[in-house]
Protein backbone atom coordinates (compact mmCIF):
# COMPACT_ATOMS: atom_id res chain seq x y z
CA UNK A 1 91.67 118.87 111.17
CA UNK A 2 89.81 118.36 108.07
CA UNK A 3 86.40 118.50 110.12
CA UNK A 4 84.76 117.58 113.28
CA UNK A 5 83.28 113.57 111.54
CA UNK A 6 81.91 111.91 114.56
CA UNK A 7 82.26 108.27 113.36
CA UNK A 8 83.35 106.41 110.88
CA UNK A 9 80.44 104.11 111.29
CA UNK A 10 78.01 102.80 113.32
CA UNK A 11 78.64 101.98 117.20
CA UNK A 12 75.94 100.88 119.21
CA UNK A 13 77.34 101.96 122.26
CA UNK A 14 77.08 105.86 120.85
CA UNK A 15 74.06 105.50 119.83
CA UNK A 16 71.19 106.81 122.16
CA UNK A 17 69.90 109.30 119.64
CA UNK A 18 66.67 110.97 119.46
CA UNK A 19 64.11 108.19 120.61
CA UNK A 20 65.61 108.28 123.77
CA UNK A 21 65.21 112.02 124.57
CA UNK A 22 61.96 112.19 122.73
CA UNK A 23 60.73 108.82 125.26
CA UNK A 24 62.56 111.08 128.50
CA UNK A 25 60.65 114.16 127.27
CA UNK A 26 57.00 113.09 126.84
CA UNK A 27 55.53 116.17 127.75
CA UNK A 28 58.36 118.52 125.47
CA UNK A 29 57.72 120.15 122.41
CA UNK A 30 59.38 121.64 119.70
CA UNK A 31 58.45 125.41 118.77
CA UNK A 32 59.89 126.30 115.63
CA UNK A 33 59.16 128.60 113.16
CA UNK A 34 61.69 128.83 110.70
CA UNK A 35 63.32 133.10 110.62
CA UNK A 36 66.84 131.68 110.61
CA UNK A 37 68.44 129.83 107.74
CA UNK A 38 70.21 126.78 108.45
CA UNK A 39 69.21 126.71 112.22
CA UNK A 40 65.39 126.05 113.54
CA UNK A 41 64.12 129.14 115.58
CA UNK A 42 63.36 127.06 118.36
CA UNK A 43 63.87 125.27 121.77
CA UNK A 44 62.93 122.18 123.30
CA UNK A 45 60.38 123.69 126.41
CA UNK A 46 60.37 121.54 129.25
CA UNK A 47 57.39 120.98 131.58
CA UNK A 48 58.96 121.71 135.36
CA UNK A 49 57.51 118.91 136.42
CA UNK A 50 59.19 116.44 134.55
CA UNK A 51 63.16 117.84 134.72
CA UNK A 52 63.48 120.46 137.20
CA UNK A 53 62.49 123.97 137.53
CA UNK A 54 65.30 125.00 136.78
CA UNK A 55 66.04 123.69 133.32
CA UNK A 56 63.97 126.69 130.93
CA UNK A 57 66.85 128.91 132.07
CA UNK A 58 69.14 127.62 129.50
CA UNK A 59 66.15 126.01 126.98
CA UNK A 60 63.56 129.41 127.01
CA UNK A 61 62.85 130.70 123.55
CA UNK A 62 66.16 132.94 121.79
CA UNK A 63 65.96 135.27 119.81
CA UNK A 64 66.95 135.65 116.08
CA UNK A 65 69.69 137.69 116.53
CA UNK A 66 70.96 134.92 119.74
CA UNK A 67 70.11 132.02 117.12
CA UNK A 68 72.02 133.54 114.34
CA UNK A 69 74.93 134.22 116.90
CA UNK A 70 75.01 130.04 117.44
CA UNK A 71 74.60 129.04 114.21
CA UNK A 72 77.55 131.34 112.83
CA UNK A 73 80.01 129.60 116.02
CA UNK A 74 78.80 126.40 115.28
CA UNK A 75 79.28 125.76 111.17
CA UNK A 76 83.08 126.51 111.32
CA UNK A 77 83.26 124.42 114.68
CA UNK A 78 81.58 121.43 112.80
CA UNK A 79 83.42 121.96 109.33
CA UNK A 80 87.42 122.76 111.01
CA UNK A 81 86.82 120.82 114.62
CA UNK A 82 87.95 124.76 115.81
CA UNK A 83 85.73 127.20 117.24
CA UNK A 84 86.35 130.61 114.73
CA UNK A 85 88.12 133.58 115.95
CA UNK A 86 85.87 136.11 117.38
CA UNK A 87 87.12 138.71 114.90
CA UNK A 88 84.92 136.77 112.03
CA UNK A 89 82.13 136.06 114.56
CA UNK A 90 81.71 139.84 114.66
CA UNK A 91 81.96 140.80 111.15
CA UNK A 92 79.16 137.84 109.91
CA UNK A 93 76.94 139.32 112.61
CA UNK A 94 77.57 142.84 111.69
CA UNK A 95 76.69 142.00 108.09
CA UNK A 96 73.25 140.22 109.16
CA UNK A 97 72.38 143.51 111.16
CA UNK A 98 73.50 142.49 114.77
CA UNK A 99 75.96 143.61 117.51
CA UNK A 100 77.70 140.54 118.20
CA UNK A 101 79.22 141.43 121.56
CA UNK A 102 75.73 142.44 122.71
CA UNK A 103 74.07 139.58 121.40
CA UNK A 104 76.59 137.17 123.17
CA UNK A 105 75.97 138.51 126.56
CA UNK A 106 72.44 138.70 126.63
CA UNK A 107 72.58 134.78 125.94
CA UNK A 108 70.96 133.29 128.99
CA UNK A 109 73.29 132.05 132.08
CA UNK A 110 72.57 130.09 135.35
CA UNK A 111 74.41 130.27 138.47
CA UNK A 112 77.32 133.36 139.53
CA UNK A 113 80.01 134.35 137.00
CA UNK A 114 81.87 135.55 140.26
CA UNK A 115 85.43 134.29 140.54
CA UNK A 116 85.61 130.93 142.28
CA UNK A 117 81.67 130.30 141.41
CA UNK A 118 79.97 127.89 138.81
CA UNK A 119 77.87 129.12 135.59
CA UNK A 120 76.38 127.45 132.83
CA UNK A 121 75.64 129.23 129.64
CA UNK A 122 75.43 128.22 126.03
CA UNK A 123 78.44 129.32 125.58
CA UNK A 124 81.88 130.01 127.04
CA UNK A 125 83.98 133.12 126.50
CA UNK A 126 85.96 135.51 128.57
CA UNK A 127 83.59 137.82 130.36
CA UNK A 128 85.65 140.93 130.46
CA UNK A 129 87.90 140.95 127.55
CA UNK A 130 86.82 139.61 124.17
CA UNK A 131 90.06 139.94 122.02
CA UNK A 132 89.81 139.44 117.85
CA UNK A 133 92.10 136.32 117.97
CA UNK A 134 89.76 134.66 121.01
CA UNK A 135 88.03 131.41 120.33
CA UNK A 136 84.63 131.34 122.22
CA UNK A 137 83.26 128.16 122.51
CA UNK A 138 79.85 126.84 122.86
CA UNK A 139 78.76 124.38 125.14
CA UNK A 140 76.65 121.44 125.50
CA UNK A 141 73.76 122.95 126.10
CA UNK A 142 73.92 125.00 123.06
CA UNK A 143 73.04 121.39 121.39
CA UNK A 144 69.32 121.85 122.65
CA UNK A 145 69.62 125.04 120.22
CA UNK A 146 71.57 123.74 116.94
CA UNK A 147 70.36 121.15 115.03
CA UNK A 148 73.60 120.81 113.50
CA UNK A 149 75.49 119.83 116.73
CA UNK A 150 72.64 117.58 117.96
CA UNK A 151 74.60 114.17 116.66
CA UNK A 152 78.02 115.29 118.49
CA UNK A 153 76.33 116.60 122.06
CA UNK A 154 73.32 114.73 122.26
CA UNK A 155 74.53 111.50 120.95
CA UNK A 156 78.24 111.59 121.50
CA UNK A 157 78.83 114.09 124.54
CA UNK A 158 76.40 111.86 126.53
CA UNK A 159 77.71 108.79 125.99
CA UNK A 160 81.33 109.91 126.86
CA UNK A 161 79.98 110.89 130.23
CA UNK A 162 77.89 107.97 130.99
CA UNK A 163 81.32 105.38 130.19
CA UNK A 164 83.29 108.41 132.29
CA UNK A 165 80.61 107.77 135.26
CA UNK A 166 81.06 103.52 135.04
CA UNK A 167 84.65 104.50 135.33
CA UNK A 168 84.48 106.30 138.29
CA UNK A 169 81.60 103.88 140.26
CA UNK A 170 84.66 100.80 139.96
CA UNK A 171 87.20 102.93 141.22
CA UNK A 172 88.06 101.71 144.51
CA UNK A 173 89.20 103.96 147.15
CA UNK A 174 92.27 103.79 149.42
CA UNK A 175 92.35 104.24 153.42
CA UNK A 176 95.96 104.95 153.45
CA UNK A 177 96.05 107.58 150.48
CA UNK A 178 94.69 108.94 147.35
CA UNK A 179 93.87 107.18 144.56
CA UNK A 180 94.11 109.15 141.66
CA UNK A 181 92.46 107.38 138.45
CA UNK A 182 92.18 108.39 135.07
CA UNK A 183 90.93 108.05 131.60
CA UNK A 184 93.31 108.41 128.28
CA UNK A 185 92.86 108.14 124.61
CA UNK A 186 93.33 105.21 124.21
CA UNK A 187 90.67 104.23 126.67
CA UNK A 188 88.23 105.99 124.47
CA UNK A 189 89.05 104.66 121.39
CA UNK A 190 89.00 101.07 122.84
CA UNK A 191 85.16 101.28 124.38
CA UNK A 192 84.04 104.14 121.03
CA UNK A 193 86.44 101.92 118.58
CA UNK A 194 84.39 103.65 115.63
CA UNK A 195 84.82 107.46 116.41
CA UNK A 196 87.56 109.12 114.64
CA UNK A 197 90.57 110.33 115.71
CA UNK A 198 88.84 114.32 115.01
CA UNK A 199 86.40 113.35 117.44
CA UNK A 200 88.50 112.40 120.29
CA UNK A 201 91.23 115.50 119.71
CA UNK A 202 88.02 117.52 120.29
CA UNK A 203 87.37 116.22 122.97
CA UNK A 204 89.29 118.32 126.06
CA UNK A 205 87.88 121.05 125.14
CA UNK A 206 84.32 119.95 125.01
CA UNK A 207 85.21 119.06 128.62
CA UNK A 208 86.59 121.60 129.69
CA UNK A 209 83.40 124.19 128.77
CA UNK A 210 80.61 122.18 131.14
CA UNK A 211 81.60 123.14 134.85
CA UNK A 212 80.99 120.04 136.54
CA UNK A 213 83.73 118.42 133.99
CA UNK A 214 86.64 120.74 133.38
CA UNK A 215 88.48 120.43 136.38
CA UNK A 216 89.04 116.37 135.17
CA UNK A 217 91.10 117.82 132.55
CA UNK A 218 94.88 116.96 132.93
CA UNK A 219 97.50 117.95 130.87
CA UNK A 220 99.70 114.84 130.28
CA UNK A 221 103.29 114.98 128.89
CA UNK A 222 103.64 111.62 129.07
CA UNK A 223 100.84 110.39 126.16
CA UNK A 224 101.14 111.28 122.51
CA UNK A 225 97.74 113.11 122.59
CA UNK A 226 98.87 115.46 125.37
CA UNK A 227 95.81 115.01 127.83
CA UNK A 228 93.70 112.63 130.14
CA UNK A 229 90.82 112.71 132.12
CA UNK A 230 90.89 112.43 136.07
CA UNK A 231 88.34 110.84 137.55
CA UNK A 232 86.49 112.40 140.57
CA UNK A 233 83.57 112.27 142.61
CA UNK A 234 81.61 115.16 141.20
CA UNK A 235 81.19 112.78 138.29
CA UNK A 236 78.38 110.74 140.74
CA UNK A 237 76.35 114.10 140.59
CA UNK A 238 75.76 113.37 136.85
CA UNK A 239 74.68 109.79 137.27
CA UNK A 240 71.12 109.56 136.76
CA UNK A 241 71.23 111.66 133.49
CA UNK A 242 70.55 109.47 130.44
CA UNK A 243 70.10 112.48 127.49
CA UNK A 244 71.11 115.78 126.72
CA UNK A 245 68.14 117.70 128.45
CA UNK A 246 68.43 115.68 131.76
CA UNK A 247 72.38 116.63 131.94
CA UNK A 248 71.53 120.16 131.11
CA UNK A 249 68.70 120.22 133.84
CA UNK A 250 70.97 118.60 136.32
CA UNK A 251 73.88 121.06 135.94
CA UNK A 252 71.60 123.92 135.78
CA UNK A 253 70.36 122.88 139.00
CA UNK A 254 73.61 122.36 140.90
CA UNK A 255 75.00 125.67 139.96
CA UNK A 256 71.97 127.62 140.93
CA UNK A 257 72.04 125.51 144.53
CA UNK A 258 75.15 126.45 145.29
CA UNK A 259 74.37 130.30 144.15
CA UNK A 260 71.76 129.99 146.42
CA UNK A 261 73.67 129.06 148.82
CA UNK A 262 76.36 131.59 149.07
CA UNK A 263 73.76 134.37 148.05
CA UNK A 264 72.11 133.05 151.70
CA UNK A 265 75.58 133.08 153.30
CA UNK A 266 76.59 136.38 152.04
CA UNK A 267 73.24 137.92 153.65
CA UNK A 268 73.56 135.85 157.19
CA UNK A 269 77.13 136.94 157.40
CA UNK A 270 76.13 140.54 156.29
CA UNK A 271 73.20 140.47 159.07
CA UNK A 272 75.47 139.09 161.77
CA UNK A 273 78.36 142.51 160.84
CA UNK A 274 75.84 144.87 160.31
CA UNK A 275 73.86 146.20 163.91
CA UNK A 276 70.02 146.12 163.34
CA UNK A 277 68.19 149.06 162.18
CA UNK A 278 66.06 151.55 165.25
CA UNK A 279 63.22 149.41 163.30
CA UNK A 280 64.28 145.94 163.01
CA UNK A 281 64.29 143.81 165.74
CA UNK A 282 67.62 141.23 166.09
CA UNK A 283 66.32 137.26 164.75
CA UNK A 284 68.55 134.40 166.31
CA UNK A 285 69.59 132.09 163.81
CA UNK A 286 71.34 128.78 164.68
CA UNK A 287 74.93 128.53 164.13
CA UNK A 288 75.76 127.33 161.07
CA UNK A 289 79.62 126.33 159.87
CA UNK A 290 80.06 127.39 156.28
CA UNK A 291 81.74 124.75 153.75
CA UNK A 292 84.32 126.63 152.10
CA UNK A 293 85.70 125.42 149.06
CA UNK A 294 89.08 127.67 148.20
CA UNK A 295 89.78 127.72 144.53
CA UNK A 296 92.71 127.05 142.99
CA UNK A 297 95.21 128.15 140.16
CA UNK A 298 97.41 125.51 140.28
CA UNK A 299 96.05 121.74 140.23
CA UNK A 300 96.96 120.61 143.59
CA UNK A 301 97.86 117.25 142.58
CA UNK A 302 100.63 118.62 139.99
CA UNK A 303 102.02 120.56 143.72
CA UNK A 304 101.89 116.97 145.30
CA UNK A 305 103.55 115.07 142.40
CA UNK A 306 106.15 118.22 142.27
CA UNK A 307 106.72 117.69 146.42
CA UNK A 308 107.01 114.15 146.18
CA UNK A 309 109.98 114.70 143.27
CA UNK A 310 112.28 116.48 146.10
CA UNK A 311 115.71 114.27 146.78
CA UNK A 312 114.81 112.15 143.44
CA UNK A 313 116.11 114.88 141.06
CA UNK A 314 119.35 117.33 140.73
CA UNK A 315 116.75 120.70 140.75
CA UNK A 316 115.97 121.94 144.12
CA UNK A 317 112.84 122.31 144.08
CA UNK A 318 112.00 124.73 147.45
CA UNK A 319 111.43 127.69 145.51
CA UNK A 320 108.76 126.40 142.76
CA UNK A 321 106.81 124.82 145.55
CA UNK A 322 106.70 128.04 147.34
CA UNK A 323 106.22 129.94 144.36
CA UNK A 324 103.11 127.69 143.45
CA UNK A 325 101.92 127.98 147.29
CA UNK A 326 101.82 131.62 146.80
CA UNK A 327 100.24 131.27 143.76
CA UNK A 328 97.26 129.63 144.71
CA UNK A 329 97.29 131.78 148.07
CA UNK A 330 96.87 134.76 146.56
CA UNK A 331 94.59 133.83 143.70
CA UNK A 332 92.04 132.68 146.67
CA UNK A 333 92.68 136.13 147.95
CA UNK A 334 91.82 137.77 145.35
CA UNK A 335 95.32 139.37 144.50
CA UNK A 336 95.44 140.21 140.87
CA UNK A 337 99.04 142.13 140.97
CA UNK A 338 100.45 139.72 142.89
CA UNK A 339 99.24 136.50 140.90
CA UNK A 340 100.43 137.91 137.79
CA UNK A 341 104.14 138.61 138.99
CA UNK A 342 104.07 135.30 140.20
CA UNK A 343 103.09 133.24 137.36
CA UNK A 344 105.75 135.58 135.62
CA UNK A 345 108.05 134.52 138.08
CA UNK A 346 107.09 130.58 137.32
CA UNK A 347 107.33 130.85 133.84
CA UNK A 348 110.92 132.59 134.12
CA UNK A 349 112.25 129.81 136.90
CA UNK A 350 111.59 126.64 135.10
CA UNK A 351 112.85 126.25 131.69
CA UNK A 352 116.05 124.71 133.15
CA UNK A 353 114.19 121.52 133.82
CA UNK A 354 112.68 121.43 129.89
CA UNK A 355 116.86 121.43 128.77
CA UNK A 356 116.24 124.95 128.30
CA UNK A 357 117.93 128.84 128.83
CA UNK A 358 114.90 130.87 128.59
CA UNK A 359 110.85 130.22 128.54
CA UNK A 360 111.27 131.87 124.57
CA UNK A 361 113.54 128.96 124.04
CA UNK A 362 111.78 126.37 125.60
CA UNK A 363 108.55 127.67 123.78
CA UNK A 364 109.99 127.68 120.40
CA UNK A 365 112.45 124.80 120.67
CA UNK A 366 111.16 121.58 123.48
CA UNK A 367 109.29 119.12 121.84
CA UNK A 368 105.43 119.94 122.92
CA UNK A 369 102.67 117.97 121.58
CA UNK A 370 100.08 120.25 119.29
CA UNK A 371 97.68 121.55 122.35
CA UNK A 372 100.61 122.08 124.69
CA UNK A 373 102.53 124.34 121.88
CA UNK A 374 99.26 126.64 121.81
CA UNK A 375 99.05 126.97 125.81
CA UNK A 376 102.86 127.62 125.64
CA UNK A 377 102.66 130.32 123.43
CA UNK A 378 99.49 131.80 125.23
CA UNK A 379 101.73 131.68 128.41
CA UNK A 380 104.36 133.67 126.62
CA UNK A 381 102.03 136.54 125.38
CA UNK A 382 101.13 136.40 128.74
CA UNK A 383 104.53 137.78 129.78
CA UNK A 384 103.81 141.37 127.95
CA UNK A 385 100.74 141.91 130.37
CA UNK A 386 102.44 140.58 133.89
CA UNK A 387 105.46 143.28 132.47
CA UNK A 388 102.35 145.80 132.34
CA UNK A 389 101.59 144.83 136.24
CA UNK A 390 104.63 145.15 137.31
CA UNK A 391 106.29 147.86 135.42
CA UNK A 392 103.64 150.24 134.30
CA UNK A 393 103.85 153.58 136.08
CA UNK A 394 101.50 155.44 138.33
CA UNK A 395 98.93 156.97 136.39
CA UNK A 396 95.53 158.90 137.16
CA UNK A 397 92.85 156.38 135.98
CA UNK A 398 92.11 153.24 137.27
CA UNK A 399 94.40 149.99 136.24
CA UNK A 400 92.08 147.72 134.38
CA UNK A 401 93.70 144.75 135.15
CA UNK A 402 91.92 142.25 137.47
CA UNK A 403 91.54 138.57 138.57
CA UNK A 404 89.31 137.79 135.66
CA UNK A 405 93.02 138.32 133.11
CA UNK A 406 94.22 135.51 134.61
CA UNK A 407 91.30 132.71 134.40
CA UNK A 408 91.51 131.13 130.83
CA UNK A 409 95.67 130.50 131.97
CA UNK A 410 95.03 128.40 134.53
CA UNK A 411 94.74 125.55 132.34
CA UNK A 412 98.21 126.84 130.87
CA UNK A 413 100.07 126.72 133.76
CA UNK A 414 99.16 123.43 134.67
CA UNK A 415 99.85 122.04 131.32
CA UNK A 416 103.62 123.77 131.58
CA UNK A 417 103.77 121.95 135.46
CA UNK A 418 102.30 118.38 134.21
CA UNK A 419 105.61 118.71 131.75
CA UNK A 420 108.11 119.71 134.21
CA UNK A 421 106.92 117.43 137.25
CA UNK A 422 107.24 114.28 133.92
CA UNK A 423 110.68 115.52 133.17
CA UNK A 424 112.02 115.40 136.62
């Protein structure tokens, strides 16, 4: 990708740009004061009032060191369309003086960065293990930060989302059964006919780094490009945001509601187990049924499409759909063993349906388009660590392996399904 060109000219239906935030924002300013080259030390500070209490979590005042960390992700991101490798992240930061790793975790976050709950950060990166050859990405709101990715998140970002929630409001739902609906390429490039082909390759994985988007993400075997974009309610959550600082507000706010929420379930449940103290007198509460949302590994639409396949193809397909089942089971459990022999155990059982003996061979020798290849390969490295679960002997220290290994292959998996359940 020669580099991350927005447009190849002007399109008045990406163009909200700066007058519109600026009219949103009348009571924001800009603080800057100039310590970092190439990036303004600064934030846009929002009055409470006017977006949300919430919103100076992600827009209070950084640092230099937190600055310089976004402005040495972003200028590769901008010049390649590819977020660097952490390994160079670290030694640019080193040579300017700053612990990298440090500085990356002290950027602010809102909402729980517990498995199976929402956070929002300015940026997006495995929590636990931060390998040289990573890719950490950052997100929209890091566009409230960078001038230099103010034309693609500001201007761009927000006007994909706006034509993603007209979508959604004409989609007309089914009493009989689900509709599923979705957005491809070529949608985009009909309504944004003047954004470039760079732009709209870059564009799953923008998605797939803002929380109330990434789920919509579908791997698709059956386009040229390799992905489209499901259409779902959550999308009506968004619908009242016109600029970048509204959207940011607005998610902001929904993950901190629901980490208020479960903080204030965790500590009803915990006072209904736990017997009052000599001191404490017993409160009656009213009885409240908890919503609970189980997360998933696996897409559960890919497990329906697979289900539905059964009698139309020469594969049984019991075992997969079991295997998946399990899957899914145990990764709402909070079994990290026993998710990790079983995505080894998918990975192993289906290359017979690609026209293939073994997942190397499928990896190296089915046609995948350019993103699938990459989550393929990840998948296969991912082989060496579930033969570290299961084969690794007993030793005295604690195993460091934990649910948190398998989160960025989620998207993998159901990339490697979408193929199978369109070859059947």
């Amino acid at each position: 990708m020669a580099g991350l060109a927005i447009t190849t000219g002007r399109d008045d239906e990406l163009v909200p740009v700066l007058p519109v935030i600026r009219a949103h924002l009348a009571s924001v300013k800009l603080v800057a004061d100039g310590r970092s080259p190439g990036v303004t030390s600064g934030v846009i500070q929002a009055d409470d009032s006017k977006i949300g209490p919430t919103m100076p979590v992600l827009t209070a005042l950084l640092s230099d060191a937190q600055l310089k960390l976004l402005d040495i992700m972003s200028e590769p991101y901008m010049d390649s369309g590819e977020w660097p490798v952490w390994h160079y992240v670290e030694a640019v930061m080193y040579d300017r003086g700053h612990d990298a790793r440090a500085v990356l975790k002290s950027l602010p976050v809102a909402g729980s960065t517990n498995i199976g709950s929402r956070s929002y950060g300015l940026a997006w990166y495995d929590h636990n293990q931060l390998a040289d050859d990573s890719r950490p990405a950052l997100t929209a709101a890091a566009g409230l930060h960078v001038p230099r990715l103010e034309p693609l998140f500001e201007d761009k970002f927000i006007s994909v989302l706006k034509y993603l929630i007209s979508c959604q409001q004409k989609v007309k739902p089914s009493p009989d059964r689900v509709e599923r609906a979705f957005v491809t390429p070529d949608d985009f490039k009909r309504n944004f006919p003047t954004t470039t082909s760079e732009f709209r390759a870059a564009l799953p994985d923008i998605l797939q780094h803002e929380p109330l988007l990434w789920r919509g993400i579908n791997p698709s075997g059956s386009h040229q490009d390799g992905w489209r974009f499901e259409l779902g309610q959550e999308l009506m959550k968004l619908k009242d945001v016109d600029n970048l600082a509204a959207y940011v507000s607005r998610v902001v706010e929904i993950v901190e509601e629901e980490r208020s929420a479960t903080f204030q379930e965790y500590g009803r449940l915990r006072r209904d187990l736990l017997p009052p103290r000599d001191d404490e007198q017993p409160t009656i509460t009213p009885t409240v049924t908890p919503v609970i949302t189980t997360p998933l590994y696996v897409n559960q639409g890919l497990i329906t499409e697979l289900d539905q396949k059964q009698g139309q193809t020469k594969w049984s397909l019991d075992k997969l759909l079991q295997l998946l089942r399990e899957l899914n089971d145990c990764y709402a459990e909070d079994r990290p063993f026993a998710c990790h022999a079983l995505v080894r155990a998918i990975i192993d059982h289906v290359p017979p349906i690609l026209g293939c003996t073994s997942f190397e061979a499928a990896v190296s020798s089915y046609k995948w388009t350019r993103t699938d290849k990459k989550y393929m390969t990840r998948l296969l490295d991912f082989k060496t660590q579930a033969d570290d679960v299961l084969h690794r002997h007993i030793r005295t220290s604690k195993d460091p392996i934990s649910m948190h290994d398998l989160v960025p292959l989620g998207s993998h998996m159901n990339a490697l399904l979408r193929e199978c359940v369109d070859k059947l």
